[in-house]
Protein backbone atom coordinates (compact mmCIF):
# COMPACT_ATOMS: atom_id res chain seq x y z
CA UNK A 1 31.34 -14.77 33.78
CA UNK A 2 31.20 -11.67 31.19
CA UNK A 3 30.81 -14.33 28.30
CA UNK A 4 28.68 -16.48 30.17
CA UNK A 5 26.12 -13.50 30.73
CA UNK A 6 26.52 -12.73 26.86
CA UNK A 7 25.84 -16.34 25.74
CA UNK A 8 23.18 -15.88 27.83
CA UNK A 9 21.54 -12.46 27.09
CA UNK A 10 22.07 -13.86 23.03
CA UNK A 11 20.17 -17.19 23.63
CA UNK A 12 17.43 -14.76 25.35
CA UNK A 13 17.26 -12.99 21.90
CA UNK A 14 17.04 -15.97 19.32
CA UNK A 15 14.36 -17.53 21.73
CA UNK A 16 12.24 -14.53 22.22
CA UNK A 17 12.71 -13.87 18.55
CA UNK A 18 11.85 -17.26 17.91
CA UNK A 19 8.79 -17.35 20.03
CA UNK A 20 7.66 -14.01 18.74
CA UNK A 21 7.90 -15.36 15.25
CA UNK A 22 5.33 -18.68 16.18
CA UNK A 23 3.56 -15.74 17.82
CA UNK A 24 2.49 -14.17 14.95
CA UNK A 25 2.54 -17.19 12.60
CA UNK A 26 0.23 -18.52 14.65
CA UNK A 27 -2.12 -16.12 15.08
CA UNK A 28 -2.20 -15.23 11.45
CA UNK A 29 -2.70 -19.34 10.66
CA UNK A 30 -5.72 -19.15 12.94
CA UNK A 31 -6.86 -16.21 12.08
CA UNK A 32 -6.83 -17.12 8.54
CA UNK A 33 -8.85 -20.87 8.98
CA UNK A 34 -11.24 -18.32 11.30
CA UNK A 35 -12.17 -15.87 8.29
CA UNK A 36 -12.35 -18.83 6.56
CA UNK A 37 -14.83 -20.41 8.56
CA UNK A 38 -16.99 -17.77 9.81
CA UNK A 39 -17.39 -15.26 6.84
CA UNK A 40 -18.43 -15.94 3.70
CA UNK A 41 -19.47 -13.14 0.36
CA UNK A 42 -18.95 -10.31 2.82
CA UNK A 43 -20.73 -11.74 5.60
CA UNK A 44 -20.47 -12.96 8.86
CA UNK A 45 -22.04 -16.16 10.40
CA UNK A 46 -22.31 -14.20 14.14
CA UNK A 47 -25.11 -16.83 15.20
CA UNK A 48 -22.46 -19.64 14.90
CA UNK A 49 -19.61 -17.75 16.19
CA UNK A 50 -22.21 -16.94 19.24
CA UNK A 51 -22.78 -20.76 20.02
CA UNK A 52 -19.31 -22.24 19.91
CA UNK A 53 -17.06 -19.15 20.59
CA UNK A 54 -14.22 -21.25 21.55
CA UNK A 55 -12.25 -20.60 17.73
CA UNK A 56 -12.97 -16.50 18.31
CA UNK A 57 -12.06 -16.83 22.43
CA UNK A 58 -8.28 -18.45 21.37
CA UNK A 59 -7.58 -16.20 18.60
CA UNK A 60 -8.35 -13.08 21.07
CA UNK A 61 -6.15 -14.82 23.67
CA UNK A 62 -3.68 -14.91 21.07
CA UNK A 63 -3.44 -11.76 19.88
CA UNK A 64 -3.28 -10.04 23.59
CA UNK A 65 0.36 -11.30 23.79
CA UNK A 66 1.42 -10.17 20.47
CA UNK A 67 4.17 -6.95 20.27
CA UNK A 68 4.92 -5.54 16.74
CA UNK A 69 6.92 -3.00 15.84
CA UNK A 70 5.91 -0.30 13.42
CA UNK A 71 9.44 -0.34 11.47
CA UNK A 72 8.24 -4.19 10.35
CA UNK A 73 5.37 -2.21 8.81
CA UNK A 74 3.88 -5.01 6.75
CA UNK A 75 3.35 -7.13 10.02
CA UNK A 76 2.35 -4.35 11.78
CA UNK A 77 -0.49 -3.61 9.56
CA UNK A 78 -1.26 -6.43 8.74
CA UNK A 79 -1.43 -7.62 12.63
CA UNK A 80 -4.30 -4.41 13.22
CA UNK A 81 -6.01 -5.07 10.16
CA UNK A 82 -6.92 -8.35 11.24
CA UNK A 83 -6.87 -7.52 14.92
CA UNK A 84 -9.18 -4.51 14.23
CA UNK A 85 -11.76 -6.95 12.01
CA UNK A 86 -11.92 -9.08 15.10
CA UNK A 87 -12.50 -7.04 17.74
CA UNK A 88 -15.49 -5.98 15.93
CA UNK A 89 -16.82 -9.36 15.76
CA UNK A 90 -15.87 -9.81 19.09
CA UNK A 91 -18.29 -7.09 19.98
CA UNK A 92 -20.72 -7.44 17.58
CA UNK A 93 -21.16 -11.25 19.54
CA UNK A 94 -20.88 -10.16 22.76
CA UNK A 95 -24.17 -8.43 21.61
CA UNK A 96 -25.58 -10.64 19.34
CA UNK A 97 -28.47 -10.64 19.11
CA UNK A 98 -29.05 -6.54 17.38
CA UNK A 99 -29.28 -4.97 14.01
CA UNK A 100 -26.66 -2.73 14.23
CA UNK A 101 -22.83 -2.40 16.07
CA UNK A 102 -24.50 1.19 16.51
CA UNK A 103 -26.77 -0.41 18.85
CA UNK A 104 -24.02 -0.52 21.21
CA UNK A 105 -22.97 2.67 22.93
CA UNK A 106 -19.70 3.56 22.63
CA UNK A 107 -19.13 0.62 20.38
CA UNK A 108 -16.16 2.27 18.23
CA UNK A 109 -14.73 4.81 20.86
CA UNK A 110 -15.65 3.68 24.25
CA UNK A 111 -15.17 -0.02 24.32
CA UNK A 112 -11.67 -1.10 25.30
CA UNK A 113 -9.85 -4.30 22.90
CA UNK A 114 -7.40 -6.25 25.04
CA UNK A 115 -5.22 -6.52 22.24
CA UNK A 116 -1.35 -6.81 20.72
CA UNK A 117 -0.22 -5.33 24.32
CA UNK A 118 -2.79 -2.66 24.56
CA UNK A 119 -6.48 -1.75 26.06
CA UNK A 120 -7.30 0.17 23.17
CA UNK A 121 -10.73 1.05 21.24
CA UNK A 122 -11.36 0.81 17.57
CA UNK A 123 -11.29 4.22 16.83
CA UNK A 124 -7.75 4.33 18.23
CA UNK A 125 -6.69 1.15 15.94
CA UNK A 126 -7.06 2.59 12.69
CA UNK A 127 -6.80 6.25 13.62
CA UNK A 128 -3.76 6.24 15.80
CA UNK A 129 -2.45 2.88 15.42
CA UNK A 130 -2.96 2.93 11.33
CA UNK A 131 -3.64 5.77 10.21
CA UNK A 132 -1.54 8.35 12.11
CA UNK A 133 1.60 6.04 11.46
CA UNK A 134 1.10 5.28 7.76
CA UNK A 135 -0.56 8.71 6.86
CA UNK A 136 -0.16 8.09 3.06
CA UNK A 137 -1.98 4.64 2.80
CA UNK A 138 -5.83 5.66 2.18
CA UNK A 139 -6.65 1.82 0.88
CA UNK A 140 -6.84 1.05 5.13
CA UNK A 141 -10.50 2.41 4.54
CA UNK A 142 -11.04 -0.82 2.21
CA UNK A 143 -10.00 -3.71 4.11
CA UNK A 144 -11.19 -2.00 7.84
CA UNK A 145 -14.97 -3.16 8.09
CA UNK A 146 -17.12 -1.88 11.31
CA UNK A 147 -19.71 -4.84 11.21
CA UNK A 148 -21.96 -2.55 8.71
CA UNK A 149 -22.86 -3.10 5.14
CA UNK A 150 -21.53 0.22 4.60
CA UNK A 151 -18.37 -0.85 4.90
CA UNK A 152 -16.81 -2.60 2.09
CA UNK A 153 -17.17 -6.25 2.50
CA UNK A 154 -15.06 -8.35 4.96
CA UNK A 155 -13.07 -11.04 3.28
CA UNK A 156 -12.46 -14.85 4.42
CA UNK A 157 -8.68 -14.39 4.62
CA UNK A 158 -6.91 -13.41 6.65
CA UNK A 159 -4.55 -10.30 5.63
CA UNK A 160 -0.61 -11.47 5.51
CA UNK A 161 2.61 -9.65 5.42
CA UNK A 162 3.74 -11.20 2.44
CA UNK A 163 0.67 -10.84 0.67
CA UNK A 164 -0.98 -7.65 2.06
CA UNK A 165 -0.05 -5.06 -0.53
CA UNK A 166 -1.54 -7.29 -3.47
CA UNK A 167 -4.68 -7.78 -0.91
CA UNK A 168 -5.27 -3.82 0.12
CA UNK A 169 -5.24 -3.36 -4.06
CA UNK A 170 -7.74 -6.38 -4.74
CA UNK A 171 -10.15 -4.86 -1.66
CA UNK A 172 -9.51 -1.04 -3.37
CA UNK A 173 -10.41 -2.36 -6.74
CA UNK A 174 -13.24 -4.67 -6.06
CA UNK A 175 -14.78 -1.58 -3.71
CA UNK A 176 -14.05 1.19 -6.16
CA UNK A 177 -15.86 -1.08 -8.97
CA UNK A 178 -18.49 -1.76 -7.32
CA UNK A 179 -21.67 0.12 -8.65
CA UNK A 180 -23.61 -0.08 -5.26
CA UNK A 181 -20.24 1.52 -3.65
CA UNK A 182 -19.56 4.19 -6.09
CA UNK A 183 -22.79 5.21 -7.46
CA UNK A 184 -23.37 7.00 -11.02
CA UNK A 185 -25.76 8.83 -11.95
CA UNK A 186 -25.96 11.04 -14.89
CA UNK A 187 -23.42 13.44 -14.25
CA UNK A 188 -23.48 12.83 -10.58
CA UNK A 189 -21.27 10.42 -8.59
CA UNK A 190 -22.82 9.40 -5.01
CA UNK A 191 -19.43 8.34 -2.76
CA UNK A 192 -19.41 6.13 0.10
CA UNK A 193 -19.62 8.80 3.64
CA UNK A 194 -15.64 7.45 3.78
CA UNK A 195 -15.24 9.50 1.62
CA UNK A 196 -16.73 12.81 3.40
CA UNK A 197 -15.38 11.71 6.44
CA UNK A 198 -11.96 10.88 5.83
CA UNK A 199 -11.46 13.44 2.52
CA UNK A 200 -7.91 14.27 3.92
CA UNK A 201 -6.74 10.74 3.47
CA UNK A 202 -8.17 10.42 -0.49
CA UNK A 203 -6.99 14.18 -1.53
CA UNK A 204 -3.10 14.09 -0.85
CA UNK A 205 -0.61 15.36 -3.09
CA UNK A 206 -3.20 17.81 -4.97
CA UNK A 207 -5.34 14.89 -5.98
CA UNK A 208 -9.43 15.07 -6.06
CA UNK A 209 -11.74 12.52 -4.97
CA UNK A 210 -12.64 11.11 -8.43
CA UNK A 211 -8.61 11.34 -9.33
CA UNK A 212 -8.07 8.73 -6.21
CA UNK A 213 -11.41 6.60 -7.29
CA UNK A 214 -10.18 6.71 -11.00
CA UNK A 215 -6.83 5.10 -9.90
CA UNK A 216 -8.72 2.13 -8.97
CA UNK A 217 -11.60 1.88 -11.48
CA UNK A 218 -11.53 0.49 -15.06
CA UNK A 219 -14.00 2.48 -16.23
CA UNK A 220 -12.93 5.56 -15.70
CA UNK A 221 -15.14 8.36 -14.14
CA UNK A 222 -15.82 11.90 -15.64
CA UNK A 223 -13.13 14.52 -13.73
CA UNK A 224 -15.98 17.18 -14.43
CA UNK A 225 -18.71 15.06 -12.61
CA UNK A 226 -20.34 16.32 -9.42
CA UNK A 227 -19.92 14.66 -6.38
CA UNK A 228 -22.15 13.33 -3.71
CA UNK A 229 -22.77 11.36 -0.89
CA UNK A 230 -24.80 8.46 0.42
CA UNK A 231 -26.12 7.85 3.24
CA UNK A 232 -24.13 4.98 5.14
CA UNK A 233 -25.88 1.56 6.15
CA UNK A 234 -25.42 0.59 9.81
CA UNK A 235 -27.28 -2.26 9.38
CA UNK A 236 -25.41 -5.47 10.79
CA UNK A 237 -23.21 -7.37 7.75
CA UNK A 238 -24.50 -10.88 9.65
CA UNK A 239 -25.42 -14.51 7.93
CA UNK A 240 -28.45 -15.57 9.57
C-alpha cells in the first residue's frame, strides 16, 4: 500500500509538472502570435481586438490558471510582464471607445485582474508582484506599458524566459536612445516622469539619474547636466 501511495503521489508530480509546463508554454505561444497580431510600432489595434475579442478572451482564460513561483524568476517575470501588458489591453477594450486608460477611474489601482491565481490590480503587479520581489531590476519600467504614449512603446512579442534578459536590455536601450524619451537640451536633460516617480529604483548603489541613463545610451550624456522633467502623455497608444 505505502509504495502504491508513493507511485502514486510521484505520478501526481510529473503530471502536474507536466501540465504546468504546457501551461505556461502555451500561454506564452499565444501570447506571443497575440502581440504579434494586435500591436504593431508601439501601437495597439484596440478597434480590432474590440470586434473579435475571442484571441484576447482565451489568452485571459489562460493565464487565470497559471501558478509561478518567484525562485523560477525568469518565468515569473516574464509571466507578469506579459500578464501585466494584457490586462491593460483588457481594460483599455472593455472601454474602448476613450482617449485615455485615465479615463477610467481606478483604472491602475482599483480594477481587479483575474490573473496567474490572483484578483489583483496593476499597481499591485509591478509594485508588489515585480518590483518589491526583484528590487534591483529598474529596466521593469521599460517593458511595463500603461496603454499611454508615455510609456515606452509596447512590443509585438511576447517576453520569454529564455530570452527576457536580452529583451529588458533591447527595450532599455531603444527607450534610453530615444530623443523624444530622453530629451536634450542645451545643458538640460528633460526625463520621462518614471523617472521622478520611481527615482529610488534608477539611483541604487550611489548612482545618479544620468549615471543609470548613460549605462544605456551610446551617446553619452553630460554628468554635469541639469535635470528635468516632462510632462507624461496619457493619451491612448491605439491604431485606429
Amino acid at each position: 500500500m505505502n509504495f502504491k501511495k508513493t507511485l502514486t503521489a510521484i505520478l501526481l508530480v510529473v503530471f502536474m509538472g507536466q501540465s504546468w509546463a504546457q501551461d505556461t508554454s502555451g500561454f506564452f505561444a499565444k501570447a506571443d502570435t497575440f502581440f504579434h497580431t494586435y500591436v504593431k510600432n508601439g501601437r495597439v489595434t484596440y478597434n480590432k481586438i474590440k470586434e473579435n475579442p475571442s484571441e484576447l478572451n482565451e489568452l485571459v482564460e489562460l493565464a487565470k490558471t497559471i501558478n509561478i513561483s518567484k525562485t523560477d524568476a525568469a518565468t515569473y517575470q516574464a509571466f507578469w510582464i506579459n500578464g501585466y501588458n494584457i490586462s491593460v489591453i483588457k481594460g483599455i477594450v472593455e472601454h474602448y471607445p476613450l482617449k485615455s486608460p485615465l479615463d477610467v477611474s481606478g483604472f491602475f489601482d482599483k480594477t481587479k485582474h483575474n490573473i496567474g491565481g490572483k484578483e489583483i490590480a496593476l499597481n499591485d503587479i509591478e509594485n508588489k508582484l515585480l518590483r518589491a520581489n526583484f528590487p534591483k531590476e529598474a529596466r521593469f519600467h521599460f517593458v511595463l506599458v500603461c496603454a499611454g504614449l508615455g510609456c515606452p512603446p509596447i512590443i509585438n512579442n511576447a517576453y520569454l524566459p529564455n530570452t527576457l534578459d536580452a529583451q529588458l536590455q533591447q527595450q532599455t536601450e531603444l527607450a534610453l536612445n530615444d530623443p523624444n524619451f530622453v530629451r536634450i537640451k542645451g545643458k538640460k536633460v528633460n526625463l520621462s516622469q518614471i523617472f521622478e516617480w520611481y527615482k529610488g529604483d534608477f539611483t541604487q548603489d550611489g548612482k545618479s539619474l544620468l549615471d543609470f541613463v548613460n549605462l544605456y545610451r551610446k551617446e553619452k550624456l553630460d554628468s554635469k547636466s541639469k535635470v528635468g522633467y516632462y510632462p507624461y502623455d496619457w493619451t491612448l497608444n491605439e491604431i485606429k
